[in-house]
C-alpha atoms as a PDB file:
ATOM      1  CA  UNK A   1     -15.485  22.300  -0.209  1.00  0.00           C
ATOM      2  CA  UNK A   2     -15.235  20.043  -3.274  1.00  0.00           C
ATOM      3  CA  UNK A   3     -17.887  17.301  -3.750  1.00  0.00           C
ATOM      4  CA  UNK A   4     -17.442  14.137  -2.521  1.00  0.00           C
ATOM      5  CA  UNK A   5     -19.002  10.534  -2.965  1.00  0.00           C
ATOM      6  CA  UNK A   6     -21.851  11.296   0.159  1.00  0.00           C
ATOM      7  CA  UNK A   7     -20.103   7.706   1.907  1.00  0.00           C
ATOM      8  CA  UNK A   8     -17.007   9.902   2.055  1.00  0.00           C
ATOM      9  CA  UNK A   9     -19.087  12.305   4.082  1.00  0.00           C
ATOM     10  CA  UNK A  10     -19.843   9.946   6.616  1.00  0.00           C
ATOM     11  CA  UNK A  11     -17.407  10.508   9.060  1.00  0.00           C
ATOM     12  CA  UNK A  12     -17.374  13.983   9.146  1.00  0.00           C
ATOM     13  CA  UNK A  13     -21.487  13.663   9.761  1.00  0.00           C
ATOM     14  CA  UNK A  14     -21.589  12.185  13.345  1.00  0.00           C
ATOM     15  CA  UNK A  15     -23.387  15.387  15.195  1.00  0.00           C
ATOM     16  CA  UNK A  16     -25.719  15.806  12.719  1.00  0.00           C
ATOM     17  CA  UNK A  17     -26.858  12.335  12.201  1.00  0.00           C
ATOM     18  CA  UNK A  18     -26.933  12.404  16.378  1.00  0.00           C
ATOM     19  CA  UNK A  19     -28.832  15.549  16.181  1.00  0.00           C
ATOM     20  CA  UNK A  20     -31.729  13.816  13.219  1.00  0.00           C
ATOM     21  CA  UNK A  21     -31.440  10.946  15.575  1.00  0.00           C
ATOM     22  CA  UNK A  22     -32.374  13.039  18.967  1.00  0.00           C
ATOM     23  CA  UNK A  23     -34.969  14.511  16.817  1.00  0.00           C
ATOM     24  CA  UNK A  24     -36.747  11.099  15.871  1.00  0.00           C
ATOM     25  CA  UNK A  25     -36.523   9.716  18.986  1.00  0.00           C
ATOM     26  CA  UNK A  26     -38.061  12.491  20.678  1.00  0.00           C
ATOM     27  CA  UNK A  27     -41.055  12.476  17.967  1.00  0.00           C
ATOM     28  CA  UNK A  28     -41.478   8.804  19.286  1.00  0.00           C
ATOM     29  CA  UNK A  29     -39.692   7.018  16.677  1.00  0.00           C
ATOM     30  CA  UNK A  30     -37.991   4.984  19.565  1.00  0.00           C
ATOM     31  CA  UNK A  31     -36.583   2.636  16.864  1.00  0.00           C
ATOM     32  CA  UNK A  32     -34.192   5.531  15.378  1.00  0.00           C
ATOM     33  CA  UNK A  33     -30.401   4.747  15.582  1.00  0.00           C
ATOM     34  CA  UNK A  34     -27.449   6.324  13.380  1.00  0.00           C
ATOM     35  CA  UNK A  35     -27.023   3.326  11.039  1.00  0.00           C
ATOM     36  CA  UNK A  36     -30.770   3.265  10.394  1.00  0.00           C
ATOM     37  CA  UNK A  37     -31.166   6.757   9.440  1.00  0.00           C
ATOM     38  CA  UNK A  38     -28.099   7.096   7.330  1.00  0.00           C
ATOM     39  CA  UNK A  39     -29.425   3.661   5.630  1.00  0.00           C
ATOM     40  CA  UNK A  40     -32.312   5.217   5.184  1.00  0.00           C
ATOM     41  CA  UNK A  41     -30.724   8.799   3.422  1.00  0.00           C
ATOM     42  CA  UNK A  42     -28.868   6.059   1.363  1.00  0.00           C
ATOM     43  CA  UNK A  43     -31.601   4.330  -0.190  1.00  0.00           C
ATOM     44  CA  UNK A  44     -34.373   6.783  -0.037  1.00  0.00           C
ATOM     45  CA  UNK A  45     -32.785  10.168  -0.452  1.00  0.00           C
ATOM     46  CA  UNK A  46     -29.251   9.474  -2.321  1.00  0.00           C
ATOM     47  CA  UNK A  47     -30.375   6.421  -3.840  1.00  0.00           C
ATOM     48  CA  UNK A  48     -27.133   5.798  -5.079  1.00  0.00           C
ATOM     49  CA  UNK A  49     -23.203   7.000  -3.555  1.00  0.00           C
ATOM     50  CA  UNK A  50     -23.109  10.347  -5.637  1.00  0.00           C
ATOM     51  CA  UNK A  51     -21.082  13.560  -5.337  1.00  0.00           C
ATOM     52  CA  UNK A  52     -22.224  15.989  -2.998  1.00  0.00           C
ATOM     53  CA  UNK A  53     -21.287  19.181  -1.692  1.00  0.00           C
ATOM     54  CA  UNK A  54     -21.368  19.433   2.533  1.00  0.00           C
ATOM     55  CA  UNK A  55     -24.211  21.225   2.926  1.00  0.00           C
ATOM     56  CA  UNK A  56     -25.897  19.768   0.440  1.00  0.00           C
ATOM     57  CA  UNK A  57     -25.951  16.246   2.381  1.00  0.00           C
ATOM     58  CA  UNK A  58     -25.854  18.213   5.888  1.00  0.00           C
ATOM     59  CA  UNK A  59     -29.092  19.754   4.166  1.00  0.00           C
ATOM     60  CA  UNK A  60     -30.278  16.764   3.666  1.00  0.00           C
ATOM     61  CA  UNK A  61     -29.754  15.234   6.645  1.00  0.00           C
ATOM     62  CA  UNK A  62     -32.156  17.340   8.405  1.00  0.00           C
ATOM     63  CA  UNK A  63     -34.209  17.820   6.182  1.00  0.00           C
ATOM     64  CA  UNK A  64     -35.013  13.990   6.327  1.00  0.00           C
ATOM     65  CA  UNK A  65     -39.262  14.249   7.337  1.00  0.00           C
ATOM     66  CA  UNK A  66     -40.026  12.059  10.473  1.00  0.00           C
ATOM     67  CA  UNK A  67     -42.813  10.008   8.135  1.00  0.00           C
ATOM     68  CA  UNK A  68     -40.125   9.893   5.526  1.00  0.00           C
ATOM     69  CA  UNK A  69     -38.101   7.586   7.760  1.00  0.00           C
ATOM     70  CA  UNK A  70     -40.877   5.878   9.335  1.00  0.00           C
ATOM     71  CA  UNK A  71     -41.862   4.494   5.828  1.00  0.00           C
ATOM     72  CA  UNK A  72     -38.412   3.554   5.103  1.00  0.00           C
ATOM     73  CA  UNK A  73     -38.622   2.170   8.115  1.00  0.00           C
ATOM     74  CA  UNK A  74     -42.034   0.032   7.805  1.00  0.00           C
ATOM     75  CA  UNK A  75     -40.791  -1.146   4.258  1.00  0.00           C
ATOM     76  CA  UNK A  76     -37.352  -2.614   5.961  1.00  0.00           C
ATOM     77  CA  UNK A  77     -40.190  -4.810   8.222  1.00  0.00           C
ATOM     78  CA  UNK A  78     -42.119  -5.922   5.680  1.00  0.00           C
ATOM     79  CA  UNK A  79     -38.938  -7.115   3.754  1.00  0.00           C
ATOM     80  CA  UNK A  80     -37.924  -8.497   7.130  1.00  0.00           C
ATOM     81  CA  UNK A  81     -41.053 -10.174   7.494  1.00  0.00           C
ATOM     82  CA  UNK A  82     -41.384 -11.659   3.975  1.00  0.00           C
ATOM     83  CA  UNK A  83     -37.713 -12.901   4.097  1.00  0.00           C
ATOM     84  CA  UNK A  84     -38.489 -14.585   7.602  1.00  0.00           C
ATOM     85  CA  UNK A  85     -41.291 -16.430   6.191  1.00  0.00           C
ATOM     86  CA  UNK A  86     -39.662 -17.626   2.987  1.00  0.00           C
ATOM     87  CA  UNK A  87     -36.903 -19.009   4.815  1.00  0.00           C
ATOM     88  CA  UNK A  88     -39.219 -21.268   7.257  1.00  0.00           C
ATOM     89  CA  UNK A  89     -40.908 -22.139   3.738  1.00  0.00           C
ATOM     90  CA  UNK A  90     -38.341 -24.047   2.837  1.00  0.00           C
ATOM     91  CA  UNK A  91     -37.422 -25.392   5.641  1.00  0.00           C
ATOM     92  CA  UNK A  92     -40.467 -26.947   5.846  1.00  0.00           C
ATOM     93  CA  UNK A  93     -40.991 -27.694   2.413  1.00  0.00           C
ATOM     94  CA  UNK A  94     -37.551 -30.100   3.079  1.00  0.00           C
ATOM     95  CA  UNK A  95     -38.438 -31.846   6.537  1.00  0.00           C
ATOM     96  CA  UNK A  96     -41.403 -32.996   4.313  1.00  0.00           C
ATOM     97  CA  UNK A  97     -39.285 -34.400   1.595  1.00  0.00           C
END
């Protein structure tokens, strides 16, 4: 098969972001959901929408390392958290105004 942008991929991906999903989940990463793990192959494997071959993202896929995603996963919290707090910041920074 000719390469492909790897969002083009998506669809045809389901099972075997299920499967790296199953996979998580039963290592105890309870938070592990399709979105987050192909969010994660996005930003920390792919880093950008490039061409791939198939098995070159399928191999990727499953090759994704539980602590991999669990990092990915700890830096989306911390941006979470930081966010969080810089919005109540301001808010508070304007009822005393």
């Amino acid at each position: 098969m000719e390469p492909k942008l790897v969002s083009e991929w998506k669809l045809s991906l389901g099972t075997v972001i299920d499967s790296k999903v199953n996979e998580l989940i039963y290592l105890g990463y309870d938070e592990a959901d399709a979105t987050t793990v192909w969010q994660c192959l996005m930003k920390k494997v792919w880093k950008k929408d490039k061409n791939l071959s198939l098995h070159q993202v399928v191999q990727d896929i499953l090759h994704l390392k539980p602590h991999f995603f669990m990092s990915y996963m700890t830096q989306m919290a911390y941006q979470t958290d930081d966010l969080s707090g810089a919005i109540q910041d301001v808010f508070k920074h304007n009822d005393m105004n």
